[in-house]
C-alpha atoms as a PDB file:
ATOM      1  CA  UNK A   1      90.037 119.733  70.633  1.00  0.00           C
ATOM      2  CA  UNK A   2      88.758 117.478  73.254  1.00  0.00           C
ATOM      3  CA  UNK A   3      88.584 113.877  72.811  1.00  0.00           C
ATOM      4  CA  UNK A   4      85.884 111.803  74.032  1.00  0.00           C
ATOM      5  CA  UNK A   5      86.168 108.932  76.470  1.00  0.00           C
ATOM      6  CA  UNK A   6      84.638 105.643  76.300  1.00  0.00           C
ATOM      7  CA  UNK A   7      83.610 103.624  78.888  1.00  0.00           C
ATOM      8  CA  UNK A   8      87.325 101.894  78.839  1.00  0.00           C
ATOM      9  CA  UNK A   9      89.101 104.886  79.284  1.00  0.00           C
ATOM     10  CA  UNK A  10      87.340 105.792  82.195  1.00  0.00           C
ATOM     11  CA  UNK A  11      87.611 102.520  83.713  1.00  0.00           C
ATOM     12  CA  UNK A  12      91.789 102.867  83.551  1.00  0.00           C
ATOM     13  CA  UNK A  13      91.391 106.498  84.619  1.00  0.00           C
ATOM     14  CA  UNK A  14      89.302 105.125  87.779  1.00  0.00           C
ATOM     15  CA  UNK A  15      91.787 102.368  88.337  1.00  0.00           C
ATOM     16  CA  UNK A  16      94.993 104.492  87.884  1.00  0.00           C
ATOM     17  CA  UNK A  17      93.906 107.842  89.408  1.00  0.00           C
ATOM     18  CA  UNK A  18      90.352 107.652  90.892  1.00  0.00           C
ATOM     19  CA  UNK A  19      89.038 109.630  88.640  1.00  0.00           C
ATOM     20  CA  UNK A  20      85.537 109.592  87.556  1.00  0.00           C
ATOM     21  CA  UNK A  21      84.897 112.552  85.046  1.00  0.00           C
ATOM     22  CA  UNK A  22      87.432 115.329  84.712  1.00  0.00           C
ATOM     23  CA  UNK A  23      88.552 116.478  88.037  1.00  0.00           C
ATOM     24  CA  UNK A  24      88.283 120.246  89.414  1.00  0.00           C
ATOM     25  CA  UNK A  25      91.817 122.107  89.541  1.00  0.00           C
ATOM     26  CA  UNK A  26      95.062 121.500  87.613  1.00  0.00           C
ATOM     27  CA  UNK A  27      95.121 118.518  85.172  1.00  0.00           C
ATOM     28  CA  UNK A  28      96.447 116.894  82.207  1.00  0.00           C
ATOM     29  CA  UNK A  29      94.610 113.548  80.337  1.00  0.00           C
ATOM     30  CA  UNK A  30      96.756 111.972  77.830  1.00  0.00           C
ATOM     31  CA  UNK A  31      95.399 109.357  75.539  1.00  0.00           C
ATOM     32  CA  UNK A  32      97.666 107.067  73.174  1.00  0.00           C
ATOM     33  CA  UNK A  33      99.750 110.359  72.837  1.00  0.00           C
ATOM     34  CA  UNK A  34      97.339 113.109  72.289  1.00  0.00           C
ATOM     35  CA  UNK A  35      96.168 115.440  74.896  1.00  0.00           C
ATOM     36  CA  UNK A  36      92.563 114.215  76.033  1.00  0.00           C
ATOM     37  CA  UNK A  37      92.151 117.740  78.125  1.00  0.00           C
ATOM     38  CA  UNK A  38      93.894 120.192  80.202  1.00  0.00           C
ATOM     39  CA  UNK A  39      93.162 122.749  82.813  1.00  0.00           C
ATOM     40  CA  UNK A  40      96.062 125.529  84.427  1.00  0.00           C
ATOM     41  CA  UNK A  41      95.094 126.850  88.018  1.00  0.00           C
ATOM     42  CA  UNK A  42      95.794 130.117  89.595  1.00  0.00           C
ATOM     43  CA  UNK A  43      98.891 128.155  91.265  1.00  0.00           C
ATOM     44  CA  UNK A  44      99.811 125.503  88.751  1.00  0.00           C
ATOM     45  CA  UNK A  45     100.388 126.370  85.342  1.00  0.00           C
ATOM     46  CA  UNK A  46     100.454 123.441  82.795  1.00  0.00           C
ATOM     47  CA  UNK A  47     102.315 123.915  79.493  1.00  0.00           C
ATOM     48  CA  UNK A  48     103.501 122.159  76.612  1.00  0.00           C
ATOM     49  CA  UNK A  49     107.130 121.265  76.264  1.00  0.00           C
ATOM     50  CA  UNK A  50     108.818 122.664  72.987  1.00  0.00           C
ATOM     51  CA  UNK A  51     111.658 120.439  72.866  1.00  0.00           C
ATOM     52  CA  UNK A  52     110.309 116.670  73.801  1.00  0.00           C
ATOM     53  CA  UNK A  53     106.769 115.293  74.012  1.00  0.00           C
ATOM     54  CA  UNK A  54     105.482 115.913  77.626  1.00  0.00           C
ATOM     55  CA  UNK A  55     104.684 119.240  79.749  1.00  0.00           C
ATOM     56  CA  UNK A  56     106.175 121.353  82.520  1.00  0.00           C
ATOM     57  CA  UNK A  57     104.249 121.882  85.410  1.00  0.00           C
ATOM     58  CA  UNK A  58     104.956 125.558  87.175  1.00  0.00           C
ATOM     59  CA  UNK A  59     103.744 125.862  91.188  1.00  0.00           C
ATOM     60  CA  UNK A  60     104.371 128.922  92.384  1.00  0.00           C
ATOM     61  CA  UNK A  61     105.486 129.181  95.754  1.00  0.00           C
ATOM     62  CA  UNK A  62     103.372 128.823  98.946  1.00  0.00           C
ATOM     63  CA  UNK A  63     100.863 126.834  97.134  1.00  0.00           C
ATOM     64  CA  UNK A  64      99.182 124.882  99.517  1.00  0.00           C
ATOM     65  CA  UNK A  65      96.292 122.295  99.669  1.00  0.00           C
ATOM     66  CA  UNK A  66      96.258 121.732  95.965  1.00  0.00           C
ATOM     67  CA  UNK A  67      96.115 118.828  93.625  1.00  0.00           C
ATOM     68  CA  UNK A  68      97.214 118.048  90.188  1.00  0.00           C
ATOM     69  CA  UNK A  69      96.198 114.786  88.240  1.00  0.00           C
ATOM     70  CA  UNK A  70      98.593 114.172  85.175  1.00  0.00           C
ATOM     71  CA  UNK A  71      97.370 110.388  84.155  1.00  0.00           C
ATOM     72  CA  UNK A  72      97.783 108.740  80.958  1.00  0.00           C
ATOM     73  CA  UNK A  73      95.997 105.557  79.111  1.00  0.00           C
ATOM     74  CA  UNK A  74      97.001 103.884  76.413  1.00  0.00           C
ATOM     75  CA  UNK A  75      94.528 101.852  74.363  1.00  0.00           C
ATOM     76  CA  UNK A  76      96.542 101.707  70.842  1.00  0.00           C
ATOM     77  CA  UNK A  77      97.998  98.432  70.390  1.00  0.00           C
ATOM     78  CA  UNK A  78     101.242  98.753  69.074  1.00  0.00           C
ATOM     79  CA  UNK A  79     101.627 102.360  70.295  1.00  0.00           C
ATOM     80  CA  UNK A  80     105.009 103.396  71.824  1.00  0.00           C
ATOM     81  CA  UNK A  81     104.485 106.055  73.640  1.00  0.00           C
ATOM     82  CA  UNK A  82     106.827 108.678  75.551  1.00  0.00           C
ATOM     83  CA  UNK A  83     106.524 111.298  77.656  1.00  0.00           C
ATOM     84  CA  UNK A  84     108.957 113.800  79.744  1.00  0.00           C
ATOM     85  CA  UNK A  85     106.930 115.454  82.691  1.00  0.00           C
ATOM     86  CA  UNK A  86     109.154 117.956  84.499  1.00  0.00           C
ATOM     87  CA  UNK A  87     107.633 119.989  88.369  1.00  0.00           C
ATOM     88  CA  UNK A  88     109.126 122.694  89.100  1.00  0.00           C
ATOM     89  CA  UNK A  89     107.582 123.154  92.981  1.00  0.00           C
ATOM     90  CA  UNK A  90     108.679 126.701  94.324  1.00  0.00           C
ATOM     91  CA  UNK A  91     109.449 127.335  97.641  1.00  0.00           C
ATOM     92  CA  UNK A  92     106.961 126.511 100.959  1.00  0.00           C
ATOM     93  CA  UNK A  93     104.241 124.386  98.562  1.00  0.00           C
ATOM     94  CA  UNK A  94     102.788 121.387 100.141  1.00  0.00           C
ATOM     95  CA  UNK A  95     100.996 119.753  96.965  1.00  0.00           C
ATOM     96  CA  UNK A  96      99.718 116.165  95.690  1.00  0.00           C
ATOM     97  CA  UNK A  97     100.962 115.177  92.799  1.00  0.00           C
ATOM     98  CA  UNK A  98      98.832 111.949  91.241  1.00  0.00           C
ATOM     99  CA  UNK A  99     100.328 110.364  87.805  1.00  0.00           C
ATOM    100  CA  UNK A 100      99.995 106.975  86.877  1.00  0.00           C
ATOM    101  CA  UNK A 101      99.059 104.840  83.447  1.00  0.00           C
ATOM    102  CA  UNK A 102      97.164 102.374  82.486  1.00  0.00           C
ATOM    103  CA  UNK A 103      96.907 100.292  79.134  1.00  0.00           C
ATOM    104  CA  UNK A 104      94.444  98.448  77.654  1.00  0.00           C
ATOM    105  CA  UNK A 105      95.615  96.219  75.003  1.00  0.00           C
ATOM    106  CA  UNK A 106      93.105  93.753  73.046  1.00  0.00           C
ATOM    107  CA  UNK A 107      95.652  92.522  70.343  1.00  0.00           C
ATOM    108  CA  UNK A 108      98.919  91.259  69.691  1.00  0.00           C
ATOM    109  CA  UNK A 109     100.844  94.013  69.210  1.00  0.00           C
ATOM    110  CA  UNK A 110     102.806  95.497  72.022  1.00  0.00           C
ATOM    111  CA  UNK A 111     101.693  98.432  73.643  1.00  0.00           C
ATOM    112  CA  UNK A 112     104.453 100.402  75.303  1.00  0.00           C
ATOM    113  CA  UNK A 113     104.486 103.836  77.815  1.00  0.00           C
ATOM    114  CA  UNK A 114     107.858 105.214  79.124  1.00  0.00           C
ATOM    115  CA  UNK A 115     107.018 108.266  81.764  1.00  0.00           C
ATOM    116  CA  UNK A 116     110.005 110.288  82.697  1.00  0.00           C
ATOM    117  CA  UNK A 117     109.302 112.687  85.664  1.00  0.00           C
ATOM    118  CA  UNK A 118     111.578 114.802  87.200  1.00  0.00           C
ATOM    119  CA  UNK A 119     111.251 116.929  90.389  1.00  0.00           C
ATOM    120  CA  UNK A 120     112.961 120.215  91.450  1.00  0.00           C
ATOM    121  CA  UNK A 121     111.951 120.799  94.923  1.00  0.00           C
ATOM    122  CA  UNK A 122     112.150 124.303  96.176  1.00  0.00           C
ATOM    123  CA  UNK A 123     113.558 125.252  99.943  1.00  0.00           C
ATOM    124  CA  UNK A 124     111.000 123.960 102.671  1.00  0.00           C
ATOM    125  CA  UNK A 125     108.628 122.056  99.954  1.00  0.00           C
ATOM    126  CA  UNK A 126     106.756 119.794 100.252  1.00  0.00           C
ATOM    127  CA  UNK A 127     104.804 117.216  97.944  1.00  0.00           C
ATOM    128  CA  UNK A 128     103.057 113.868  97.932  1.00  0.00           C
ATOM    129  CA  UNK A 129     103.486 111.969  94.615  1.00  0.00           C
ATOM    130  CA  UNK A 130     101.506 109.175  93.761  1.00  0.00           C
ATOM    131  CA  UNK A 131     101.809 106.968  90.633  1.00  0.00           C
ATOM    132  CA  UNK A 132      99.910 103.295  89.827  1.00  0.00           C
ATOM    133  CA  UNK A 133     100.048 101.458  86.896  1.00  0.00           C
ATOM    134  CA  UNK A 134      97.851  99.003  85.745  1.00  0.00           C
ATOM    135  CA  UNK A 135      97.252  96.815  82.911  1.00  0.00           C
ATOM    136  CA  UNK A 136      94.465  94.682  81.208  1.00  0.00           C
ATOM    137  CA  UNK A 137      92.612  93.518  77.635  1.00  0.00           C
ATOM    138  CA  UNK A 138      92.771  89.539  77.134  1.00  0.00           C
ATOM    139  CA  UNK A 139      95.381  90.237  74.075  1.00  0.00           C
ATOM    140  CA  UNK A 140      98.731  88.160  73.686  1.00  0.00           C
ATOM    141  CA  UNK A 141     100.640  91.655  73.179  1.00  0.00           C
ATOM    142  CA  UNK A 142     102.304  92.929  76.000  1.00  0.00           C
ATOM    143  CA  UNK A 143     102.134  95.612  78.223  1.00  0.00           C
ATOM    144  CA  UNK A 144     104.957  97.224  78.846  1.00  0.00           C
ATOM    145  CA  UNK A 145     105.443 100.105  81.659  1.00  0.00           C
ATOM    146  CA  UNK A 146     109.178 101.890  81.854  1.00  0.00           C
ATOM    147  CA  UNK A 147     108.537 104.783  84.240  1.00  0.00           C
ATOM    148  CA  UNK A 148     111.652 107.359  84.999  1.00  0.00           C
ATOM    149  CA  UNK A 149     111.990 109.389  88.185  1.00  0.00           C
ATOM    150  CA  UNK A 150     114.084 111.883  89.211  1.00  0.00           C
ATOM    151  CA  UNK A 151     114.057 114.049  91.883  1.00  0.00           C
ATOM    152  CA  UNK A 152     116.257 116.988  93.280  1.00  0.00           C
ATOM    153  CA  UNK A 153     114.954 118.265  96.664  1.00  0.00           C
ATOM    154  CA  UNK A 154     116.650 121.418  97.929  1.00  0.00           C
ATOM    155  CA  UNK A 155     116.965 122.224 101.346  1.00  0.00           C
ATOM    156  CA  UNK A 156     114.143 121.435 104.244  1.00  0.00           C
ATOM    157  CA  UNK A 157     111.952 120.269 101.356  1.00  0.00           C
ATOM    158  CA  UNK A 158     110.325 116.979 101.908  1.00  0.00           C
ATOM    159  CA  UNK A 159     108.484 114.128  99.443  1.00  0.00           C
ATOM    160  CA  UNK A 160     106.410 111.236  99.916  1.00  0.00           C
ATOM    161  CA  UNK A 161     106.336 109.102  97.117  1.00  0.00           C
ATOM    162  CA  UNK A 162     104.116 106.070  96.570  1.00  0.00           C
ATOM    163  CA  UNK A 163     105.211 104.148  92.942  1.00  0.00           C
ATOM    164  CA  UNK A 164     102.470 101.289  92.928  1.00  0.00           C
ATOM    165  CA  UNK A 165     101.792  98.555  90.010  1.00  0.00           C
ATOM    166  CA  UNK A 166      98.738  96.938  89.922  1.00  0.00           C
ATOM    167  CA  UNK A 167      97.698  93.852  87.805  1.00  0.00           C
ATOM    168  CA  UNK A 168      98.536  93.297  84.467  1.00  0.00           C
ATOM    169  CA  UNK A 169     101.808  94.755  83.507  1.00  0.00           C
ATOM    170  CA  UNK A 170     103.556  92.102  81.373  1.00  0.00           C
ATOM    171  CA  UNK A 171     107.158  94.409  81.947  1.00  0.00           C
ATOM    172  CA  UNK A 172     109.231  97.392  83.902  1.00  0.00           C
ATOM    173  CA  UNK A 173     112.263  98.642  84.070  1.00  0.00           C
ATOM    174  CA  UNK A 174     111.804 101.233  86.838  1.00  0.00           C
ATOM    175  CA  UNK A 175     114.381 103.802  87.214  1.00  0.00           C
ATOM    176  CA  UNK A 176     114.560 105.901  90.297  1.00  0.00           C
ATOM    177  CA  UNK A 177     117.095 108.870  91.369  1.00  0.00           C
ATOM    178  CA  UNK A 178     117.062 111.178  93.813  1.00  0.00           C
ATOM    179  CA  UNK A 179     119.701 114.196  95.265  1.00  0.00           C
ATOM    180  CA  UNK A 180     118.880 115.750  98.954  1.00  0.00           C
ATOM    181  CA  UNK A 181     119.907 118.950 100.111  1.00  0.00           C
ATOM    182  CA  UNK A 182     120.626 119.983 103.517  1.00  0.00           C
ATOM    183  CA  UNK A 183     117.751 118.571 106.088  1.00  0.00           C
ATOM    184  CA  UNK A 184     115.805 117.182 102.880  1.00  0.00           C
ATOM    185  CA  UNK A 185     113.707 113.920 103.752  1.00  0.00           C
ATOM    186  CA  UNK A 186     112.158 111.208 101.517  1.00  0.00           C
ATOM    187  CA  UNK A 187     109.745 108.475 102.082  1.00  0.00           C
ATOM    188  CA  UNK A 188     109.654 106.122  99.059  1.00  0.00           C
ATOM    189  CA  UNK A 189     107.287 103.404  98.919  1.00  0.00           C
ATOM    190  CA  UNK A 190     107.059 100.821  96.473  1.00  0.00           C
ATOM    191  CA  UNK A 191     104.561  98.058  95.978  1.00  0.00           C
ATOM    192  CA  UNK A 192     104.473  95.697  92.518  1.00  0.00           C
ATOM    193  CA  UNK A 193     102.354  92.835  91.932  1.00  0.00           C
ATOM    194  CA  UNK A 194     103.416  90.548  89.349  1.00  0.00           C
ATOM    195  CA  UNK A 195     101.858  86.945  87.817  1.00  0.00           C
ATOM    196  CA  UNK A 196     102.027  84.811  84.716  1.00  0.00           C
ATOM    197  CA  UNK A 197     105.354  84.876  83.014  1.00  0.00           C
ATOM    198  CA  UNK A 198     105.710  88.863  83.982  1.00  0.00           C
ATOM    199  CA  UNK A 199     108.912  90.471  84.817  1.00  0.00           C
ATOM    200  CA  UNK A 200     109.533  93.568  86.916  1.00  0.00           C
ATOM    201  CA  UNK A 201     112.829  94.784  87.492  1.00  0.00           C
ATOM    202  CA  UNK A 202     113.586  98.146  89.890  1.00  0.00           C
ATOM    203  CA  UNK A 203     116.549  99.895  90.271  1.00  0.00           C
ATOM    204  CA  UNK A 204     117.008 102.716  92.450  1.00  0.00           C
ATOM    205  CA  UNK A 205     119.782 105.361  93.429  1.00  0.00           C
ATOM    206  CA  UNK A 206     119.489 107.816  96.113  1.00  0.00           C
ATOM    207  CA  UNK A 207     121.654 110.443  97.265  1.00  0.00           C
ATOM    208  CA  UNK A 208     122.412 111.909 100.274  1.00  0.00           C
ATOM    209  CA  UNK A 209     124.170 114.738 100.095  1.00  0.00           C
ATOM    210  CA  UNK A 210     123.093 117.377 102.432  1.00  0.00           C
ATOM    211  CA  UNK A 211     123.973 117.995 106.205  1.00  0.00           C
ATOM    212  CA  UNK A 212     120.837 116.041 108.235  1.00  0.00           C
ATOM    213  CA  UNK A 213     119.023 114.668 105.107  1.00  0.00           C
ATOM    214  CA  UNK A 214     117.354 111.498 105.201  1.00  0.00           C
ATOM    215  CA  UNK A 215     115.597 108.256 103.032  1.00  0.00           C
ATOM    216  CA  UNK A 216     113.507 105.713 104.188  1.00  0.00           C
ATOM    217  CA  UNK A 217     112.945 103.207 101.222  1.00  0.00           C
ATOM    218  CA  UNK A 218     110.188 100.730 101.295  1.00  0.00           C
ATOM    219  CA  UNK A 219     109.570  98.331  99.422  1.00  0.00           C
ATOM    220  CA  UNK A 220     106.938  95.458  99.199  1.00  0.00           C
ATOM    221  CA  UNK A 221     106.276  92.995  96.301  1.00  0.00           C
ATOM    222  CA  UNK A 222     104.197  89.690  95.738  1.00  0.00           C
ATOM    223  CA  UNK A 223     105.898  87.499  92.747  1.00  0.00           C
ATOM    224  CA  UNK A 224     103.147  84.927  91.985  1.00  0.00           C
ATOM    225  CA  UNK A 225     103.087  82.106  89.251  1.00  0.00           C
ATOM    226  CA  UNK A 226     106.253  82.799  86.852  1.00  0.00           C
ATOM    227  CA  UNK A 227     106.668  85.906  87.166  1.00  0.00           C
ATOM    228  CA  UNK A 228     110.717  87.705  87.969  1.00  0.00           C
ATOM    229  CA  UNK A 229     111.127  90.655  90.180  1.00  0.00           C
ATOM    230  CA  UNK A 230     114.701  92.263  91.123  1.00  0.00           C
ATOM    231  CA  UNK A 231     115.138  94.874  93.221  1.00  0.00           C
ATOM    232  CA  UNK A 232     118.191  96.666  93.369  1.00  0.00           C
ATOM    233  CA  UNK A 233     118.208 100.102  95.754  1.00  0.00           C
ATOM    234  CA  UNK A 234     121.236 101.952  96.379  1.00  0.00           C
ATOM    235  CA  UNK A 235     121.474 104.444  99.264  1.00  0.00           C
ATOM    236  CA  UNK A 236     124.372 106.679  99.178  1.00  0.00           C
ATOM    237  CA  UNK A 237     125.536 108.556 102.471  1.00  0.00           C
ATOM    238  CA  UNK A 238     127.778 111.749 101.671  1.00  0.00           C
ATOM    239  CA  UNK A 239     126.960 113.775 105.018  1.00  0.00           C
ATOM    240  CA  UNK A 240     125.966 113.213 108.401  1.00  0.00           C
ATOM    241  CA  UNK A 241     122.595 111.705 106.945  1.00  0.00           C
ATOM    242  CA  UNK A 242     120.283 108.618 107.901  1.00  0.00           C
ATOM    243  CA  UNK A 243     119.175 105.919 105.377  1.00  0.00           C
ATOM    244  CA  UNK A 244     117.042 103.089 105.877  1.00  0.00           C
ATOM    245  CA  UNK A 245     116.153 100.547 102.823  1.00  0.00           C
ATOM    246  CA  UNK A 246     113.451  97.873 103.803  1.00  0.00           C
ATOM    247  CA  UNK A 247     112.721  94.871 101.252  1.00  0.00           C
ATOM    248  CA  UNK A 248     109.888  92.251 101.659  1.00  0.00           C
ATOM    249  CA  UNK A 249     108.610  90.222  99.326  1.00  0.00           C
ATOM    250  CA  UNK A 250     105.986  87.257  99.015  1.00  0.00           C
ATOM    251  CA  UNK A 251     106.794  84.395  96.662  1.00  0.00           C
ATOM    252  CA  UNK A 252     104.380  82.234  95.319  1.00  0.00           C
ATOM    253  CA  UNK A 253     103.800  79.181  92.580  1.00  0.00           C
ATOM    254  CA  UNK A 254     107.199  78.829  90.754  1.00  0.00           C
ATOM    255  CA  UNK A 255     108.415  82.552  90.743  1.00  0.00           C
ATOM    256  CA  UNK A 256     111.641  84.079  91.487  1.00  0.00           C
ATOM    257  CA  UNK A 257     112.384  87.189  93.810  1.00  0.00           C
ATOM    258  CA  UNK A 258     116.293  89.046  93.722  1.00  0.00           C
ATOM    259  CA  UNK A 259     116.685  91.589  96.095  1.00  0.00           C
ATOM    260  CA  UNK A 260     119.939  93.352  96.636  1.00  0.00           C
ATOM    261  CA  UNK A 261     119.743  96.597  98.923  1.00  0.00           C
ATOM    262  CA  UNK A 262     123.071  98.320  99.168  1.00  0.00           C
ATOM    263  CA  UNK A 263     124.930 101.200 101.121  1.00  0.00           C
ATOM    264  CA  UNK A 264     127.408 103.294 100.908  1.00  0.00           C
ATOM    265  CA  UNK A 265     128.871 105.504 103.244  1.00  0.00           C
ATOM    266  CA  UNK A 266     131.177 108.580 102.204  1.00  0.00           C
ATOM    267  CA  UNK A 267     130.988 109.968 105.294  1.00  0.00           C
ATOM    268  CA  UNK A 268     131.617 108.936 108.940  1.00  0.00           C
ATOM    269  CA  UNK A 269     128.666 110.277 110.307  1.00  0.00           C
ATOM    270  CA  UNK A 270     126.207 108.744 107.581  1.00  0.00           C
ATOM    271  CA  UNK A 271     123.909 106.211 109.588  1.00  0.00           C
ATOM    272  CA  UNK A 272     122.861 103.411 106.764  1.00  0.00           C
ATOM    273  CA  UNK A 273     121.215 100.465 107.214  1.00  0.00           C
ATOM    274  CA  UNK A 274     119.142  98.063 104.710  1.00  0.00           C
ATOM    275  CA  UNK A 275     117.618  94.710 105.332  1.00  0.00           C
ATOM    276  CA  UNK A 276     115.630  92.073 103.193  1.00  0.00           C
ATOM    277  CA  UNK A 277     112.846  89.090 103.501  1.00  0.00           C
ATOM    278  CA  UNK A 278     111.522  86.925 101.256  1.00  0.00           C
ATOM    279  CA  UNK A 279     109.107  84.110 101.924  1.00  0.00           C
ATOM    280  CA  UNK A 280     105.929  82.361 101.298  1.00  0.00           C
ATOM    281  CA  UNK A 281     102.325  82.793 102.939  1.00  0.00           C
ATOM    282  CA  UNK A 282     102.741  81.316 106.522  1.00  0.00           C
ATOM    283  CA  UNK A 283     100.164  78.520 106.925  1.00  0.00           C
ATOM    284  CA  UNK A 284      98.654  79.574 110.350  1.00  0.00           C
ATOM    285  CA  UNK A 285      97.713  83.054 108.361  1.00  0.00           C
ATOM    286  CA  UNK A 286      95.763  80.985 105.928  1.00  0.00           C
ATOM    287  CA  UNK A 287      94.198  78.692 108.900  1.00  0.00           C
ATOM    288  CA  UNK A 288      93.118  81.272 111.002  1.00  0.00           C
ATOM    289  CA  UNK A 289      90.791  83.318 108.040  1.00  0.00           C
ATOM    290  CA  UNK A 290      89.091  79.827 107.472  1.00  0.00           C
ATOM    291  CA  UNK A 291      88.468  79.320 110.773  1.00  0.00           C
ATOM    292  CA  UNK A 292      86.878  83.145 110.418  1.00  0.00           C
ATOM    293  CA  UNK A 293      84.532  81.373 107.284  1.00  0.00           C
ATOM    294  CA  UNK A 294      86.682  82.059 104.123  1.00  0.00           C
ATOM    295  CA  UNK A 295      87.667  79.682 101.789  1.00  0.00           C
ATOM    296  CA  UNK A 296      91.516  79.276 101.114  1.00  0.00           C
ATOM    297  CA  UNK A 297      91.496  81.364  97.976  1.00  0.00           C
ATOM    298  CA  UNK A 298      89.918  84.332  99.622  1.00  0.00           C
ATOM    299  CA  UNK A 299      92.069  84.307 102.996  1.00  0.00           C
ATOM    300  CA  UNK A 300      94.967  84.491 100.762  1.00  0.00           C
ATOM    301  CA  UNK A 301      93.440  87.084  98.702  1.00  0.00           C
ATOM    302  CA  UNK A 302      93.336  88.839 102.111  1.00  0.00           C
ATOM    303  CA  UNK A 303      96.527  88.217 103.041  1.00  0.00           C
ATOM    304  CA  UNK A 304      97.999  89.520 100.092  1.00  0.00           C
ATOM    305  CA  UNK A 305      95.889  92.698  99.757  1.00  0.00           C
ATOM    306  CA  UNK A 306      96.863  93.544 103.407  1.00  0.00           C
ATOM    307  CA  UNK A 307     100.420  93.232 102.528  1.00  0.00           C
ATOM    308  CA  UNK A 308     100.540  95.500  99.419  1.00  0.00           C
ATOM    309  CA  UNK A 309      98.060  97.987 101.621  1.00  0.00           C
END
């Protein structure tokens, strides 16, 4: 049976997903557990796992120019909830893949969603995955966001992913693995906002494995009043393979930024490289938007927007 959604949940499904009303193709709307409503495609088939909590998500090969939307809100307080989402993406697809969760929480009970995804890429694949969380609700209980990713590309597949957090997220612990085949490429992006006395922590582990397989890892964070964020990506090289691993981060009021990008190389032809920044708002940024007519709190809003964009 259906369930109904107030004007809240649609709200986090807008902020998480863009969604306004139940979108056309494949989909799956989760609410604090329960299944809100689901739709299969010709191409995508959506089914229930029988051995965990979660789905599996079938694309037959050469599906092209498709898009599923697998979102989930939590409004519960004091919910726990977890969920195991597994793709299997056949061979030649080029899909979009949009997840994400959001969490309204009005009390002081913690509210709690742990997403594991995995990804089995078929030979010449491709997908574009994007995820956002978000929190809100003027409650003392936290929000709390511990997203799993896994992904095993096969060969000539490719995947964009884009792993964003928005406002609001009291914690995460973000876990994120990857294995590439032969000529397999990835472009991970991550951007995380964090404020109050919020922590974000991010570790990630990708593997190079195949002959001509590639990462580019990009990440970009703004740490504002209290809040903790430590990164920690591993690259490993075990072919002739390229790897690149970019940190930046803006620090602001009294929080604290840890970034620690490593490489290793178990091959001599693995190209690796990884670099780091993390600083404060240069002044002349600031000066030069009030010169423009904003007031300092909206030319660093600008700034900052710009930077996570």
């Amino acid at each position: 049976m259906a369930i109904d959604l107030s004007p809240i949940d649609e709200n986090l499904l807008a902020e998480i997903a863009n969604i306004h009303g139940m979108p056309k193709g494949a989909f799956n709307i989760r609410k604090d557990g329960e299944l809100v409503e689901r739709h299969s495609s010709a191409n995508i088939e959506i089914a229930t796992k029988t051995d965990n909590p979660g789905i599996d998500i079938h694309i037959a090969p050469g599906t092209k120019g498709e898009t599923v939307f697998i979102p989930v809100i939590v409004t519960q307080s004091g919910l726990k909830d977890v969920v195991y989402n597994t793709f299997y993406v056949g061979d030649d697809c080029d899909v979009t893949i949009v997840a994400g969760c959001g969490i309204h929480n009005e009390s002081h009970q913690a509210s709690e969603h742990d997403g594991i995804h995995s990804f089995y890429l078929g030979k010449n694949a491709h997908i574009k995955y994007v995820e956002k969380h978000y929190g809100e609700g003027t409650g003392t209980g936290e929000r709390i966001l511990n997203p799993v990713t896994n992904v095993f590309m096969d060969e000539n597949s490719s995947c964009e992913m884009e792993m964003i957090q928005l406002r609001g997220v009291t914690s995460t612990v973000r876990d994120t693995n990857a294995e590439l085949g032969a000529n397999a490429k990835l472009i991970l992006t991550e951007k995380l906002l964090t404020h109050d006395d919020q922590t974000a922590i991010s570790n990630m582990k990708i593997e190079l494995k195949g002959e001509g397989s590639s990462v580019q890892v990009i990440s970009r964070s703004v740490a504002q009043d209290n809040s903790v964020q430590v990164f920690n990506p591993l690259v490993i090289g075990e072919a002739a393979c390229r790897g690149h691993v970019q940190c930046d981060a803006i620090i602001m009021g009294n929080a604290k930024v840890k970034a620690v990008p490593g490489i290793e190389a178990a091959s001599e032809d693995a190209q690796l490289i990884h670099e780091a920044a993390i600083g404060k708002i240069a002044g002349d940024q600031i000066t030069k938007l009030m010169t423009l007519g904003l007031t300092e709190e909206e030319a660093e809003e600008e700034i900052l927007e710009d930077f996570l964009n």
